[in-house]
C-alpha atoms as a PDB file:
ATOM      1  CA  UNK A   1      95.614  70.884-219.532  1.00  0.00           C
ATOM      2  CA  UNK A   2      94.929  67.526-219.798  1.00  0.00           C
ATOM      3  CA  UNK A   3      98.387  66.517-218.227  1.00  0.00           C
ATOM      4  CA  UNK A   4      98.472  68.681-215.566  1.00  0.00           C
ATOM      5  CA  UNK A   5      94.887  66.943-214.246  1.00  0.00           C
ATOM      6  CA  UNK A   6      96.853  63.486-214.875  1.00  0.00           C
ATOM      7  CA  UNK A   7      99.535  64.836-212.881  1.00  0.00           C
ATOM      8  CA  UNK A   8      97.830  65.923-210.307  1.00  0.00           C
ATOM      9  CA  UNK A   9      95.709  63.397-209.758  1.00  0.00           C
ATOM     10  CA  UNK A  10      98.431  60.621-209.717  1.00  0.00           C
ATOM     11  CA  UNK A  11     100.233  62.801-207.047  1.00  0.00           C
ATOM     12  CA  UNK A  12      96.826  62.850-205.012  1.00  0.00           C
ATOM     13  CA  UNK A  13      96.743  58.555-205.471  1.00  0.00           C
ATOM     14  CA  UNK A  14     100.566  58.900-204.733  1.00  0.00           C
ATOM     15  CA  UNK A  15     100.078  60.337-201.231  1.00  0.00           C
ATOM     16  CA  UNK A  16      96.723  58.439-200.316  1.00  0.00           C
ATOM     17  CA  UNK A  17      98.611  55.334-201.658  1.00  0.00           C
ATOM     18  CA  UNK A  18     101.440  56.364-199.039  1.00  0.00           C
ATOM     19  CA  UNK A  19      99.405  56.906-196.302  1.00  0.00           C
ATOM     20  CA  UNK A  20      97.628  53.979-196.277  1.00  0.00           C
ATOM     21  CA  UNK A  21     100.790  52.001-196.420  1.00  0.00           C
ATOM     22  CA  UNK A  22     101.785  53.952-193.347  1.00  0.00           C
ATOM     23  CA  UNK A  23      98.378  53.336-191.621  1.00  0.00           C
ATOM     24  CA  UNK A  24      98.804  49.501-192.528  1.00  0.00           C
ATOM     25  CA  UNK A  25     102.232  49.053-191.482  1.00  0.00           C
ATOM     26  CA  UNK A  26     101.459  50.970-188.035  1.00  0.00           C
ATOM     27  CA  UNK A  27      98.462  48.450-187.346  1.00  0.00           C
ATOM     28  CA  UNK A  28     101.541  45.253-187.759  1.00  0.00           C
ATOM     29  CA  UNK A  29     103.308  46.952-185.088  1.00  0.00           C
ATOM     30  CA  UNK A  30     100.641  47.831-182.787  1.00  0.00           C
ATOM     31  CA  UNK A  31      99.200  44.332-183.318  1.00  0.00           C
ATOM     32  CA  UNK A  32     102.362  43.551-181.814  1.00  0.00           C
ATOM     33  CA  UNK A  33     102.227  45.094-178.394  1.00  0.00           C
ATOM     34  CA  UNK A  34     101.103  43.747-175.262  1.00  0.00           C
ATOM     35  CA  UNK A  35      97.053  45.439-174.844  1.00  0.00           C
ATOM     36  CA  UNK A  36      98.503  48.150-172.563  1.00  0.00           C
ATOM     37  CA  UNK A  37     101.293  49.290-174.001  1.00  0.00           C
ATOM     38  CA  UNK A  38      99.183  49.420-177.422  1.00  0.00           C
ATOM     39  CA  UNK A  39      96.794  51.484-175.714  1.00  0.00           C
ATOM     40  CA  UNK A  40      99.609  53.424-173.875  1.00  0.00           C
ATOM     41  CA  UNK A  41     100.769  54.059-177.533  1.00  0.00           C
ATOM     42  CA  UNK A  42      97.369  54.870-179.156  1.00  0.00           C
ATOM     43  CA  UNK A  43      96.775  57.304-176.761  1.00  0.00           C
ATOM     44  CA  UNK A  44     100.049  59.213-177.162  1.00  0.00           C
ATOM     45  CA  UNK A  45      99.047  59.211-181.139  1.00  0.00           C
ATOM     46  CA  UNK A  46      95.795  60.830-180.615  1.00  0.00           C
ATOM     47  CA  UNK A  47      97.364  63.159-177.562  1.00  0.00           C
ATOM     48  CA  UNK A  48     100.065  64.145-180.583  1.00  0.00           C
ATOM     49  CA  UNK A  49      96.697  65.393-182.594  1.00  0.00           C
ATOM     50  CA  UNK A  50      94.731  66.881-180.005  1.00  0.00           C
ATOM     51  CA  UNK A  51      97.535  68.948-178.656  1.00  0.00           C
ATOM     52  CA  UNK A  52      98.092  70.146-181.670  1.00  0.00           C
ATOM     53  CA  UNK A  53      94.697  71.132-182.465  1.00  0.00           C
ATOM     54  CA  UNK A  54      93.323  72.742-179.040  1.00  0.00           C
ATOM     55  CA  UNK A  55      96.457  74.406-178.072  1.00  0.00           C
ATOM     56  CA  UNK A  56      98.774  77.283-178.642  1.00  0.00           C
ATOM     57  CA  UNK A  57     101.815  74.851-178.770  1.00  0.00           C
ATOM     58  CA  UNK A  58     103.508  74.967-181.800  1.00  0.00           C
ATOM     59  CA  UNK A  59     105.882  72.301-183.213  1.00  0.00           C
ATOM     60  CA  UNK A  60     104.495  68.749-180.671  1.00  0.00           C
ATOM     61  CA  UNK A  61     106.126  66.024-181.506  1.00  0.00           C
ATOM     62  CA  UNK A  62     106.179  63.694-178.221  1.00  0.00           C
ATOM     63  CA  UNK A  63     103.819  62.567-175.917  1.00  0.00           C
ATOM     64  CA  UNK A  64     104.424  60.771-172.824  1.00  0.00           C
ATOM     65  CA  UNK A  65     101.774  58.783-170.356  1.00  0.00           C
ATOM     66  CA  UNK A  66     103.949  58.474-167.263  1.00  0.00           C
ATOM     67  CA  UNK A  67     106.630  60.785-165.604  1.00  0.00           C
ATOM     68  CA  UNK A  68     107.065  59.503-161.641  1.00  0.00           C
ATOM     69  CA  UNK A  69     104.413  57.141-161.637  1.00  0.00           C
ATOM     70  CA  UNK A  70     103.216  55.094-164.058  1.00  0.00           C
ATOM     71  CA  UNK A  71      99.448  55.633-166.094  1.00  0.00           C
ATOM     72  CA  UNK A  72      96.676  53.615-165.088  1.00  0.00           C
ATOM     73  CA  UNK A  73      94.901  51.322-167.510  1.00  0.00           C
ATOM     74  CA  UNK A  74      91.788  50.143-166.991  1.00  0.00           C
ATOM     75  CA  UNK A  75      88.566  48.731-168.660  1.00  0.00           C
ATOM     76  CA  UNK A  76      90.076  50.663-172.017  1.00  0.00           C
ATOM     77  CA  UNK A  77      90.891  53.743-170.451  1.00  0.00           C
ATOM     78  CA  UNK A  78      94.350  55.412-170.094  1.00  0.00           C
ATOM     79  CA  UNK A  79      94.391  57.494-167.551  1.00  0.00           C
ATOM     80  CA  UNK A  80      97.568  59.885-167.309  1.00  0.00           C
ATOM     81  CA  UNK A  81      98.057  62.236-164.119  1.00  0.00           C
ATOM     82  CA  UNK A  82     101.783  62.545-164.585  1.00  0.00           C
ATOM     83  CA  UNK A  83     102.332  62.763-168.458  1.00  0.00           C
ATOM     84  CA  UNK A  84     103.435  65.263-170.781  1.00  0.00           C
ATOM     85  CA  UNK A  85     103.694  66.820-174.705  1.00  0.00           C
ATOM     86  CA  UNK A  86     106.764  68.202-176.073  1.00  0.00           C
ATOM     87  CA  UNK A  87     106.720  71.145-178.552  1.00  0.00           C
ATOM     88  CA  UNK A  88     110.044  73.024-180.094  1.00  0.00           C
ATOM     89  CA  UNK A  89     112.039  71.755-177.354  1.00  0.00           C
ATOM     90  CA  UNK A  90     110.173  72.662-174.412  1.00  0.00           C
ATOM     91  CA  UNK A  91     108.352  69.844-172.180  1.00  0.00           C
ATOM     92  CA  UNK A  92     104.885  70.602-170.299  1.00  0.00           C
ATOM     93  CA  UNK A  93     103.227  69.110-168.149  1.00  0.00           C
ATOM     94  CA  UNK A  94      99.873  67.252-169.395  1.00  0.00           C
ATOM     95  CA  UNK A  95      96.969  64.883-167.849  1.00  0.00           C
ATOM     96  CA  UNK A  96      94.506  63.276-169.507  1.00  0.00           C
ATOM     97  CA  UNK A  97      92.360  60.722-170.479  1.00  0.00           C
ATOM     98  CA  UNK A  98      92.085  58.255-173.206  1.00  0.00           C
ATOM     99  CA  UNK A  99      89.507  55.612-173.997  1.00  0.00           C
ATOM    100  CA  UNK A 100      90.426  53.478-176.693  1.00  0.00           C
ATOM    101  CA  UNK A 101      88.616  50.360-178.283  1.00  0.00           C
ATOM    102  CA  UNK A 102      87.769  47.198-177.191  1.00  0.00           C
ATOM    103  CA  UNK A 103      91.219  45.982-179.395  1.00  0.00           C
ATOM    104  CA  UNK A 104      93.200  48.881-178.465  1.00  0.00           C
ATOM    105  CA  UNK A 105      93.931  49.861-181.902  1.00  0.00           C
ATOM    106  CA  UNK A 106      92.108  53.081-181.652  1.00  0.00           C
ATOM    107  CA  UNK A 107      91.417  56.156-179.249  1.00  0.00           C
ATOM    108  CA  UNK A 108      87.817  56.665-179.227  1.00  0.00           C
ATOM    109  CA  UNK A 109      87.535  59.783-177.191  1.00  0.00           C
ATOM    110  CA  UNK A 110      91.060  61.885-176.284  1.00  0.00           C
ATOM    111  CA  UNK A 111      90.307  64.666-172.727  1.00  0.00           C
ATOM    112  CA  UNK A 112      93.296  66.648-171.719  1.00  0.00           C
ATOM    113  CA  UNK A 113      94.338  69.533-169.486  1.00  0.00           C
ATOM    114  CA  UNK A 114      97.905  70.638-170.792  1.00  0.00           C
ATOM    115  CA  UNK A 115     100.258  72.704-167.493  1.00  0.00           C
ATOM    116  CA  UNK A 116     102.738  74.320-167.227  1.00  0.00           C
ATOM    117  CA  UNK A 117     105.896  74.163-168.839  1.00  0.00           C
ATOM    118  CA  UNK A 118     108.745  71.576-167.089  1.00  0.00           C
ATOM    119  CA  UNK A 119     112.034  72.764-166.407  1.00  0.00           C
ATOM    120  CA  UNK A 120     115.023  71.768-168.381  1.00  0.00           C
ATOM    121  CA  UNK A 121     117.119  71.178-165.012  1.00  0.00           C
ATOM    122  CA  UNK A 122     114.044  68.782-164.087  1.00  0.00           C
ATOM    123  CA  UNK A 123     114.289  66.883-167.070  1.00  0.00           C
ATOM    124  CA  UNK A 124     116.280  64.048-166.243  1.00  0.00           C
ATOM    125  CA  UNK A 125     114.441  63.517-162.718  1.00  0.00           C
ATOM    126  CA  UNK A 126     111.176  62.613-165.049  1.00  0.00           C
ATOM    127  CA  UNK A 127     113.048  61.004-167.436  1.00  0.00           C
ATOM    128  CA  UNK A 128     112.431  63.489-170.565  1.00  0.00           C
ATOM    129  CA  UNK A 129     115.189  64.031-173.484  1.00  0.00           C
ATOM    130  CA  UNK A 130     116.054  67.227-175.388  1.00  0.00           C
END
């Protein structure tokens, strides 16, 4: 008994241990960006989690702020009229807005309204990938 609580709790440490590695090493490379694009990038992290939570999309694994023009930053906001979220394959169509922090390292409030889906044959036009 007693070794399966050591076990279990080392594989518990193991995985916090991991993440926080992870969370680290993605703070170097945001550090890294120019302001915009790191709050370009921020946002399309938290879009990732907030599609996934508050829609019936299964399987998102891409976001995207601009597909014919570009998102507009300003005063810590990302605002995207033209982005969208991929999920199993399938691209839709998604606007939102972002506000991030005063360092852009993190999305402080995430407002989206996900559309309909894009169609493969339009794909290239906005620049999206299977």
């Amino acid at each position: 008994m007693r070794l399966t609580r050591s076990l279990v709790l080392l594989l518990i440490l193991a995985g916090s241990t991991q993440t926080a590695l992870a969370d680290a090493s993605m703070d170097r490379v945001l550090k890294e960006l120019e302001p915009e694009e790191r709050a370009h990038q921020v946002c399309n992290l938290r879009g990732l989690d907030a599609v996934r939570k508050g829609s019936h999309l299964k399987g998102v694994d891409r976001v995207t702020t601009t597909l014919q023009k570009p998102a507009i930053f300003k005063d810590n906001v990302v605002i995207a009229k033209n982005g969208a979220v991929r999920a199993k394959n399938h691209w839709y169509f998604l606007d939102f807005t972002c506000a991030v922090s005063a360092d852009q390292m993190k999305a402080t409030s995430f407002d989206y309204k996900l559309g309909g889906e894009i169609p493969e044959n339009k794909w290239e036009d906005f620049g999206l990938w299977k």
